[in-house]
Structures are given as C-alpha cells and as structure tokens.
N, C-alpha and C. Protein backbone atom coordinates (compact mmCIF):
# COMPACT_ATOMS: atom_id res chain seq x y z
N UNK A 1 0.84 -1.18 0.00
CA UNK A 1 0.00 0.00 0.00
C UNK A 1 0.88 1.24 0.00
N UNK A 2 0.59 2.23 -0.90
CA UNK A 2 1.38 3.67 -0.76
C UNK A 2 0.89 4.20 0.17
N UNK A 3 1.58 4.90 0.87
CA UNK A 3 1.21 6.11 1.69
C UNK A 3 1.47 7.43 1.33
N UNK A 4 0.60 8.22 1.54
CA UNK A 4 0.79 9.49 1.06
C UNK A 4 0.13 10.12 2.84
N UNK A 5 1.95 10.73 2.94
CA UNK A 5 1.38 11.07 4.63
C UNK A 5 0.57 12.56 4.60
N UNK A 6 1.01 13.51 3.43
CA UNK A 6 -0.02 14.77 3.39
C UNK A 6 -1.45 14.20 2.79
N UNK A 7 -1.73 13.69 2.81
CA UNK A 7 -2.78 12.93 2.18
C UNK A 7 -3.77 12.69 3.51
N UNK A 8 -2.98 11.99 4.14
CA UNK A 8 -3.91 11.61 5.35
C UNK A 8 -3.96 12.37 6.83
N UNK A 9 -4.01 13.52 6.45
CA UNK A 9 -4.28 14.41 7.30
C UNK A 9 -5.52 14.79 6.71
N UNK A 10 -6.41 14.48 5.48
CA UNK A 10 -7.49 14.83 5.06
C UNK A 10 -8.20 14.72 5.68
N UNK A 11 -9.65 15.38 5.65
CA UNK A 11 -10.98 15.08 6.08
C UNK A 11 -11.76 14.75 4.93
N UNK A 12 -12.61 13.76 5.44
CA UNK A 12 -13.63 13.54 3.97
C UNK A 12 -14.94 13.39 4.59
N UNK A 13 -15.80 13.89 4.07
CA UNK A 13 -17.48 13.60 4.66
C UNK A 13 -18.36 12.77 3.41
N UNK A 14 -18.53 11.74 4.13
CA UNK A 14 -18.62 10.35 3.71
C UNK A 14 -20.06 10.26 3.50
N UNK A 15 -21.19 10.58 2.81
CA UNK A 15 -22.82 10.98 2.92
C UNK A 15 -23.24 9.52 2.07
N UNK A 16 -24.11 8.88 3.02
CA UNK A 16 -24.57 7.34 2.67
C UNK A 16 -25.41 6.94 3.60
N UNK A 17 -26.98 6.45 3.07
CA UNK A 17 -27.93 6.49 3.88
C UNK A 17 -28.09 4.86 4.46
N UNK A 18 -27.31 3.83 3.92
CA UNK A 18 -27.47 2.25 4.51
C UNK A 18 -26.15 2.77 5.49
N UNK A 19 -26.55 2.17 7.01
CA UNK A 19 -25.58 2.72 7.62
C UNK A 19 -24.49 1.60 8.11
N UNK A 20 -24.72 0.36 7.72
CA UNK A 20 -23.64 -0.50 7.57
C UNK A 20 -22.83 -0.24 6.99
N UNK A 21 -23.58 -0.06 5.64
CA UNK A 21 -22.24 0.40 4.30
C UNK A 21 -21.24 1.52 4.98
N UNK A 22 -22.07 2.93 5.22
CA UNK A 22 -21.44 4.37 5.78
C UNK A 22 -20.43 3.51 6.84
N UNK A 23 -20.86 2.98 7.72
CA UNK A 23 -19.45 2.81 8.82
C UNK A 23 -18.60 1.74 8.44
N UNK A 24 -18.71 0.97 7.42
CA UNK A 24 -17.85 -0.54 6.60
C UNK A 24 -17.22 0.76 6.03
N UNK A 25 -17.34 1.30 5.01
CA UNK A 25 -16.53 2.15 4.51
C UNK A 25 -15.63 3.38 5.08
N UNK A 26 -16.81 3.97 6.09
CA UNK A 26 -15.52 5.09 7.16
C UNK A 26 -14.75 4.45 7.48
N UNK A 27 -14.83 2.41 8.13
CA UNK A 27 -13.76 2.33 8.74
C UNK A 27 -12.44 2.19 8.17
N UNK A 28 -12.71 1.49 7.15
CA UNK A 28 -11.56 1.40 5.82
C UNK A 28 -10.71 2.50 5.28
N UNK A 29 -11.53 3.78 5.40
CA UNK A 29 -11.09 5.26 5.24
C UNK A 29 -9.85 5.79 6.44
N UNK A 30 -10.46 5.34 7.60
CA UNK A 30 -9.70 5.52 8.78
C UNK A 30 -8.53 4.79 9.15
N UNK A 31 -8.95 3.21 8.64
CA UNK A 31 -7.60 2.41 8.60
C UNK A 31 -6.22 3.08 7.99
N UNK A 32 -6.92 3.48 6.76
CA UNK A 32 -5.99 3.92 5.97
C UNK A 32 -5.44 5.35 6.37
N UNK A 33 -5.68 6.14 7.44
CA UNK A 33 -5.28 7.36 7.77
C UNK A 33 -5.94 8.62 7.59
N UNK A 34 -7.55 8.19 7.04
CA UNK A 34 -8.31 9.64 6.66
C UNK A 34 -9.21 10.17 8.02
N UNK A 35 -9.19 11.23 8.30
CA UNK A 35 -10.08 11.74 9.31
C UNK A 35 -11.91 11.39 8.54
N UNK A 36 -13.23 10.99 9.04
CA UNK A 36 -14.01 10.35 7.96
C UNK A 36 -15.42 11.35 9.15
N UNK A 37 -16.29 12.30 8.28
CA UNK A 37 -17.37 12.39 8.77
C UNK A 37 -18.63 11.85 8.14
N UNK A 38 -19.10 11.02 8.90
CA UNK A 38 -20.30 10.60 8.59
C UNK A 38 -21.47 11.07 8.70
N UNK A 39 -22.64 11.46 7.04
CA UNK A 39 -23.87 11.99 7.15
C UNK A 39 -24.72 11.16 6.46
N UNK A 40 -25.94 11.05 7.03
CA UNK A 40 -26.71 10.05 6.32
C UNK A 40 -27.90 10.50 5.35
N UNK A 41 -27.66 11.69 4.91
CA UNK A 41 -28.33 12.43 3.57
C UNK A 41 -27.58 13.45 3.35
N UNK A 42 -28.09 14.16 2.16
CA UNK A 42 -27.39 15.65 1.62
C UNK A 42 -27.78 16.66 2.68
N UNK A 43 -29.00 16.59 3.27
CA UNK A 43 -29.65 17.88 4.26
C UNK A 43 -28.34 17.86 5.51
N UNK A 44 -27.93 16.36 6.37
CA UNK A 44 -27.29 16.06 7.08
C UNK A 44 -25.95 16.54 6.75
N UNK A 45 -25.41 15.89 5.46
CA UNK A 45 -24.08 16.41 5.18
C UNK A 45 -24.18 18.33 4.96
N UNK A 46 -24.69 18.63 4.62
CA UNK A 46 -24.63 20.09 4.05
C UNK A 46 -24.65 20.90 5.31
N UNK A 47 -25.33 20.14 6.42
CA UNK A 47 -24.55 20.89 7.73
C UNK A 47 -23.36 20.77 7.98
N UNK A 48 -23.21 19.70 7.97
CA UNK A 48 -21.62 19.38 8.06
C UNK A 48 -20.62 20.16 7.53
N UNK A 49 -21.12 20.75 6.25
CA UNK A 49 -20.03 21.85 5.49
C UNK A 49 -20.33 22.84 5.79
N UNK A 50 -21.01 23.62 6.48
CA UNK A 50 -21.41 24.49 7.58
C UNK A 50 -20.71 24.72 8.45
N UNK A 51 -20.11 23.56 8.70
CA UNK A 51 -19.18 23.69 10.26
C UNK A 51 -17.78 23.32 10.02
N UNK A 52 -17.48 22.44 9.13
CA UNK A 52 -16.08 21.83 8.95
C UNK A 52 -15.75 21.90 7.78
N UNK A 53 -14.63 22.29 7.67
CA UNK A 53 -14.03 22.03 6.36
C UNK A 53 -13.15 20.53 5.91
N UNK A 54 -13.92 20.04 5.20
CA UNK A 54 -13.50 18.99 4.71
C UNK A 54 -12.78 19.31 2.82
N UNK A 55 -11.88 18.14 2.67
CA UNK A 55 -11.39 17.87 1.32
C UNK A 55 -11.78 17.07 0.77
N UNK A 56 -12.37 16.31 0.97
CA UNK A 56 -13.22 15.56 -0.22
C UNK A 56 -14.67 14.68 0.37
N UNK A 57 -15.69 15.03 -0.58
CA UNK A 57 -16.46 14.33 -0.26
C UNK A 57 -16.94 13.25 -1.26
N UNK A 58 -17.48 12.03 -0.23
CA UNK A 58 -17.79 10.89 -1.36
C UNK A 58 -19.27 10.48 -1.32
N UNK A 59 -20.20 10.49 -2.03
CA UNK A 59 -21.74 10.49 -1.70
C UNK A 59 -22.86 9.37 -2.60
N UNK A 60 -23.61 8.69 -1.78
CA UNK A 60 -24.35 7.86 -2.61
C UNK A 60 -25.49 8.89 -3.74
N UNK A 61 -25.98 8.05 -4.58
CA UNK A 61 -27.11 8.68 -5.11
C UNK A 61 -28.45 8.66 -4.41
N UNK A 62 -28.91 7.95 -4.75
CA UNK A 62 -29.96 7.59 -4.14
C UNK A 62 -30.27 7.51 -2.35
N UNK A 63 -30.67 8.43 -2.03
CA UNK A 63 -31.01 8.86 -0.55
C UNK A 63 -32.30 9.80 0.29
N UNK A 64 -32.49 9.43 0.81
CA UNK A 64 -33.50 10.44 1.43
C UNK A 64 -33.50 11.92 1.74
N UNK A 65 -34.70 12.39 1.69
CA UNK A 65 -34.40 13.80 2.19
C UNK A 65 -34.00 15.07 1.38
N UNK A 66 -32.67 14.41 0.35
CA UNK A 66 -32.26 14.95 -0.30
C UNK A 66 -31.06 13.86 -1.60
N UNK A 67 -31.58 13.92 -2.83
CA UNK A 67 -30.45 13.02 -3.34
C UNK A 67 -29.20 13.42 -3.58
N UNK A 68 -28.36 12.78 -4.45
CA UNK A 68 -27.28 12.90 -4.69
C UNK A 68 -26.77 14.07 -5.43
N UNK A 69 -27.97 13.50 -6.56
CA UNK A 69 -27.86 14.87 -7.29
C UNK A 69 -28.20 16.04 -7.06
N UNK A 70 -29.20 16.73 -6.21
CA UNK A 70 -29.93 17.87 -5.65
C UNK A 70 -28.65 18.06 -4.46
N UNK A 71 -27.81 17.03 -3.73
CA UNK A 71 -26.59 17.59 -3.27
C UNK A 71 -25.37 17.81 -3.60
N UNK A 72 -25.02 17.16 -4.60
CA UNK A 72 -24.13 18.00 -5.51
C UNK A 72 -23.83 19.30 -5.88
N UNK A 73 -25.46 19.18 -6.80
CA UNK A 73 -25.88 20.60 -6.94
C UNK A 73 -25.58 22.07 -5.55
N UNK A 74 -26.01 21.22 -4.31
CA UNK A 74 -25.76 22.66 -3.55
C UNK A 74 -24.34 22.70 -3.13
N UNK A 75 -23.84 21.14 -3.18
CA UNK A 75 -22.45 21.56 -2.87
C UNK A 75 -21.75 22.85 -3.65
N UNK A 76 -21.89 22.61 -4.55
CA UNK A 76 -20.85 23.21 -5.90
C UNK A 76 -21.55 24.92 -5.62
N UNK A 77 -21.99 25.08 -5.04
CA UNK A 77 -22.64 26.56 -5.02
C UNK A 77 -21.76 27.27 -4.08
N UNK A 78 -21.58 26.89 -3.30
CA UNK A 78 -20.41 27.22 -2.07
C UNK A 78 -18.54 26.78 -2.21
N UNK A 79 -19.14 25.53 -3.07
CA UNK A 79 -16.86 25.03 -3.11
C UNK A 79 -17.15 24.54 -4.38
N UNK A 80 -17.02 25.02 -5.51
CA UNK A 80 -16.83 25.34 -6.73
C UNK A 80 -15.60 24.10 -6.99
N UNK A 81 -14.60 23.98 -6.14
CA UNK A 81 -12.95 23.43 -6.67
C UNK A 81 -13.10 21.66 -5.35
N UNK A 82 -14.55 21.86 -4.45
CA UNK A 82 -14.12 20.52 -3.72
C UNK A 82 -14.34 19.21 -4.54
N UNK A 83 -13.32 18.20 -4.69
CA UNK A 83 -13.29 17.41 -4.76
C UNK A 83 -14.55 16.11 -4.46
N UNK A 84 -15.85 15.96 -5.43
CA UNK A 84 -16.97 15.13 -4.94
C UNK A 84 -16.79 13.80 -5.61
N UNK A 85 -16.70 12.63 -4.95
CA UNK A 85 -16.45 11.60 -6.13
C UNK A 85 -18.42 10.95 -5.41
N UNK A 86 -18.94 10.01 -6.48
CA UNK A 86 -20.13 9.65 -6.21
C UNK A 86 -20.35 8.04 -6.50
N UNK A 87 -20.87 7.46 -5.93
CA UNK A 87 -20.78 6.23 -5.35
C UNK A 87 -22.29 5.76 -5.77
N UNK A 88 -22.22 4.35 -6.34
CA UNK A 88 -23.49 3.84 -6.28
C UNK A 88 -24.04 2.31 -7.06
N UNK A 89 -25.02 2.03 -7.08
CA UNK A 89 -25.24 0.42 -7.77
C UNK A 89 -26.24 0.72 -8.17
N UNK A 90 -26.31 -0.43 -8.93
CA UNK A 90 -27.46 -0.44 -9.81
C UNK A 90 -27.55 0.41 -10.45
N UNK A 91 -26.75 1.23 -11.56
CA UNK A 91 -26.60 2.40 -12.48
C UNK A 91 -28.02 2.34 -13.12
N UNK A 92 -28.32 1.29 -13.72
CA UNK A 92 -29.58 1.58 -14.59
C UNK A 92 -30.97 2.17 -14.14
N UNK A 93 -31.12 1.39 -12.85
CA UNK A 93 -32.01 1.62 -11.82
C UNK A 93 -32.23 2.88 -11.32
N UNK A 94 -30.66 3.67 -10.47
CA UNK A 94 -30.76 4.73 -9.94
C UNK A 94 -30.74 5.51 -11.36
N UNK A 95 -30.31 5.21 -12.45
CA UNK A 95 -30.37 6.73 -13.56
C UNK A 95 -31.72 6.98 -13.94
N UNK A 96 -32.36 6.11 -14.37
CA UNK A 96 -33.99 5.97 -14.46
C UNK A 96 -34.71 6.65 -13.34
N UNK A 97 -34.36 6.72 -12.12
CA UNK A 97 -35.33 6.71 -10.89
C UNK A 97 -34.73 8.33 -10.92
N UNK A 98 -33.42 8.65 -11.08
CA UNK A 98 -33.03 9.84 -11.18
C UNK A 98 -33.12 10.52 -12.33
N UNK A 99 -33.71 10.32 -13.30
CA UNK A 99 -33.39 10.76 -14.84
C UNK A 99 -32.18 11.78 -14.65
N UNK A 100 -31.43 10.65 -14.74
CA UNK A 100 -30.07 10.76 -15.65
C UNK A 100 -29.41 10.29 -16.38
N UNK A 101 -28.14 10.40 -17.18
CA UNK A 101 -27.82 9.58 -18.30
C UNK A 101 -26.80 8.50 -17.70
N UNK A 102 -25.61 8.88 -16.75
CA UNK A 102 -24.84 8.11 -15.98
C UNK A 102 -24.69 8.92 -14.78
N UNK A 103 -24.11 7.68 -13.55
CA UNK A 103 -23.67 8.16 -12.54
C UNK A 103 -22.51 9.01 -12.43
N UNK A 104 -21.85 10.12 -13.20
CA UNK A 104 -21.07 10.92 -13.16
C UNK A 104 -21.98 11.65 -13.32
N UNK A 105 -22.10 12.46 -12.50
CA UNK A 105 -23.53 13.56 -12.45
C UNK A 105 -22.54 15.15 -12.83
N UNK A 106 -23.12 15.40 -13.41
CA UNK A 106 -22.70 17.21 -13.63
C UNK A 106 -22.57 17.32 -11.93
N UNK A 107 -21.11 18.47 -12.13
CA UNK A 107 -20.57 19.01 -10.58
C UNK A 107 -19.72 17.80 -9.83
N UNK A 108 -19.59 16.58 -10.21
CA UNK A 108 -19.27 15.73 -9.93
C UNK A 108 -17.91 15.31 -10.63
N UNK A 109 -16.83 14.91 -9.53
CA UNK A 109 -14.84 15.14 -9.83
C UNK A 109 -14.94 13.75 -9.99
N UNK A 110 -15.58 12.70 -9.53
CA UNK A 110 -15.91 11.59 -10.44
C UNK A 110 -16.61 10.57 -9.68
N UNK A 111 -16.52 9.18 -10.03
CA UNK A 111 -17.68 7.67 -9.88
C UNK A 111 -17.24 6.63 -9.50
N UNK A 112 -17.82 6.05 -8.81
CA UNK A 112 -17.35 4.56 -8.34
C UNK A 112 -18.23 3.84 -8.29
N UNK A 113 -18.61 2.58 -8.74
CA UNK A 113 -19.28 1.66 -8.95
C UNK A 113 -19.42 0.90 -7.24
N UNK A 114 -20.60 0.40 -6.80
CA UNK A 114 -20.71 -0.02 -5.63
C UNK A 114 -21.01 -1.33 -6.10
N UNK A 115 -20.77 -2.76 -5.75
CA UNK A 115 -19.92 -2.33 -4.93
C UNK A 115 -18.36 -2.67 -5.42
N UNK A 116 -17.82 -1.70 -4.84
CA UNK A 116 -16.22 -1.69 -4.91
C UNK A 116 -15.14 -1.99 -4.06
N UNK A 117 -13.99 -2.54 -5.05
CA UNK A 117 -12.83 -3.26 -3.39
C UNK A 117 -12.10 -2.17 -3.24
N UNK A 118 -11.72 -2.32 -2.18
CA UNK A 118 -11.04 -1.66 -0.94
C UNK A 118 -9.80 -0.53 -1.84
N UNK A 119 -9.11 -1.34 -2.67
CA UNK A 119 -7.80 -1.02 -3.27
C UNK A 119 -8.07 0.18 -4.24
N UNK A 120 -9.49 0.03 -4.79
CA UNK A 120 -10.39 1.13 -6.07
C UNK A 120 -10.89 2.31 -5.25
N UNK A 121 -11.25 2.37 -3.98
CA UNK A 121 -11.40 2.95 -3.43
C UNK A 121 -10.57 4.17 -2.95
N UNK A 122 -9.47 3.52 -2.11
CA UNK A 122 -8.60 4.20 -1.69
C UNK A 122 -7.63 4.90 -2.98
N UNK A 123 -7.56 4.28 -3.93
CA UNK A 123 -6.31 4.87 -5.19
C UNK A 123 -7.32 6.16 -5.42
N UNK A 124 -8.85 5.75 -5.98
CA UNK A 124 -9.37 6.89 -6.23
C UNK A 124 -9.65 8.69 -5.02
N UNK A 125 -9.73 7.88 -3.59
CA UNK A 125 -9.75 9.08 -2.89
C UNK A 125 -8.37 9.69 -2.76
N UNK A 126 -6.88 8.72 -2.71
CA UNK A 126 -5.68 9.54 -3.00
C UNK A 126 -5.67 10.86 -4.15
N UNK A 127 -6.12 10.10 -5.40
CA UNK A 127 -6.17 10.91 -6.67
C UNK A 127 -6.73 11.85 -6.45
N UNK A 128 -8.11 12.19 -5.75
CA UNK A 128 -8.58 13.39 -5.86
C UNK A 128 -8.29 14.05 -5.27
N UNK A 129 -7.46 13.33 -3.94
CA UNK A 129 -6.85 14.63 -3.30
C UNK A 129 -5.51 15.12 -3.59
N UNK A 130 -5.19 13.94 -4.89
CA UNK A 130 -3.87 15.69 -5.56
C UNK A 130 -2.63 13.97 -4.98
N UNK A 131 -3.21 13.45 -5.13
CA UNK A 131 -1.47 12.35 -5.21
C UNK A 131 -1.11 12.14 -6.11
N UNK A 132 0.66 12.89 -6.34
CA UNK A 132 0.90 12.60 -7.31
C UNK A 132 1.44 11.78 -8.58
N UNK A 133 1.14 11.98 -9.84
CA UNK A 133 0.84 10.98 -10.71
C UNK A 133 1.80 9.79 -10.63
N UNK A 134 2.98 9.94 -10.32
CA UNK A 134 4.03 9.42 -10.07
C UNK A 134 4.27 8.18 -8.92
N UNK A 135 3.20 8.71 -8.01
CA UNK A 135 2.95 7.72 -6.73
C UNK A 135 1.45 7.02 -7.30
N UNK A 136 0.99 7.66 -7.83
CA UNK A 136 -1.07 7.08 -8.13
C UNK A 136 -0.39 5.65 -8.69
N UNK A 137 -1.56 5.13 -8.47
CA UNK A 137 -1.55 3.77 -9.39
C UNK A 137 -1.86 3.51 -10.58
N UNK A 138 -0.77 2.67 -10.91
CA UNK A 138 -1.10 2.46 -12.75
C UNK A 138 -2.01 2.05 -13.54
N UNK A 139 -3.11 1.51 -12.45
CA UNK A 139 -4.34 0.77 -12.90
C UNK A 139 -5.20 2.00 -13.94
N UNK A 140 -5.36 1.73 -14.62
CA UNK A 140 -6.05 2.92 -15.98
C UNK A 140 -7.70 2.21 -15.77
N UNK A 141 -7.84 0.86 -15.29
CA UNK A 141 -9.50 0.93 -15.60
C UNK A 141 -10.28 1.66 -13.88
N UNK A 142 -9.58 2.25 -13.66
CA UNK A 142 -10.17 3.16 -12.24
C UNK A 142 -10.71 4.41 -12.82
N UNK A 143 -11.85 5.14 -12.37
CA UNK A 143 -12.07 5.99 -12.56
C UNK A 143 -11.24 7.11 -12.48
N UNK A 144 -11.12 7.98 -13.25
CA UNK A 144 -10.54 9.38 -13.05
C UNK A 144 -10.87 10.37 -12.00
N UNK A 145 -9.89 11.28 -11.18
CA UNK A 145 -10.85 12.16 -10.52
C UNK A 145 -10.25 13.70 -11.31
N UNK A 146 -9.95 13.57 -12.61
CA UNK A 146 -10.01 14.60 -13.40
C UNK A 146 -8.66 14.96 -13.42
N UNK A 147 -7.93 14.90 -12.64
CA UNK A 147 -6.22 15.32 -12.58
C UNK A 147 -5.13 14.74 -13.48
C-alpha cells in the first residue's frame, strides 16, 4: 500500500444512507489514515459543510431527504474546486429513478461503482486529493478524478 502522509491528514465527509455500508466504509477510510465524517443524507451532510471544512467528499445517489444529485448541486454553489467523487449500484435503476444519463452527475470530480474493493477505493480518494501521478496507481480501468 502507498502512503501518502499529506494525504492523510485529510478530512472527507462520507454521505450514505445504509448505515452498515457508511461505517464498513468510514472504517476502511480511517484504517488507511483519513479523518471520515459521517452523514446520512445531503440535508445532514450540508450541515456538516457548515461547520467543517473537509477535502473531499464521497456520496451515494440515491437517498433520502435529499439526493445525490440535488446535493451536488448545492455543494458546488459554495466550493466550486471541492473534490466530490459519487458512489453507487445499480446504475440503470438509480439513472432511471433519477433521470439521468450516468452516474457521473454534472458538478461531480468523479464515480465509483458499488460495490467496490477496498484497493479502487482508496487509489481513487488519493487521486482526488492531488497524489501525485508518479505515486497514483497504474491501474487505468479506475475511474478518473479529473487530474
């Protein structure tokens, strides 16, 4: 495993409404050295950016209260440059239920297929937070986080 020690001084707010998944995944985040806030909708998280400044956030689609996409949307109104990667299953299902075309939603630094291993995970939250190309991993079928 690389380490990227400026890396893991990050904060990330982790917005996912099955709350097994949300804490299976914070803990994996934390193993690995990320500070991890957990919200269990967009209304929930969007306080959260109210109060803390976080560097990247990672968010399901499909959620209560408020979706993925309607939080995107308000993210990007306030942090224009934060780093959102978006998370989810059943693409066909949630794009239909969301009319959209794919899970890379406009405002969105990029996608991850749920469910996903541990190793796709972590390369992609390094990347978006700026690790560089030189240390990232060579794997090319990972999503991009635009860098």
């Amino acid at each position: 495993m690389a380490v990227f020690p400026s890396l893991h001084m990050s904060t990330i707010l982790l917005v996912e409404d099955e709350v097994l998944l949300r804490e299976g995944v914070q803990e994996i985040l934390e193993v690995h050295g990320f500070k991890v806030i957990g919200a269990a909708d967009g209304v929930e998280a969007l306080e959260w950016l109210d109060q803390t400044p976080v560097s990247l956030i990672i968010t399901d689609l499909v959620m209560p209260n408020m979706n993925g996409v309607a939080f995107v949307e308000k993210v990007r109104e306030k942090h224009p440059h934060l780093p959102i990667v978006v998370a989810s299953g059943s693409p066909g299902v949630v794009m239909t239920r969301l009319g959209i075309e794919s899970i890379h939603i406009p405002g969105a630094t990029a996608s991850i297929m749920k469910p996903f291993k541990t190793s796709e995970l972590i390369a992609l939250v390094e990347q978006c937070l700026g690790a560089s190309p030189s240390s990232a991993p060579e794997d090319t079928s990972l999503p991009s986080c635009g860098q």
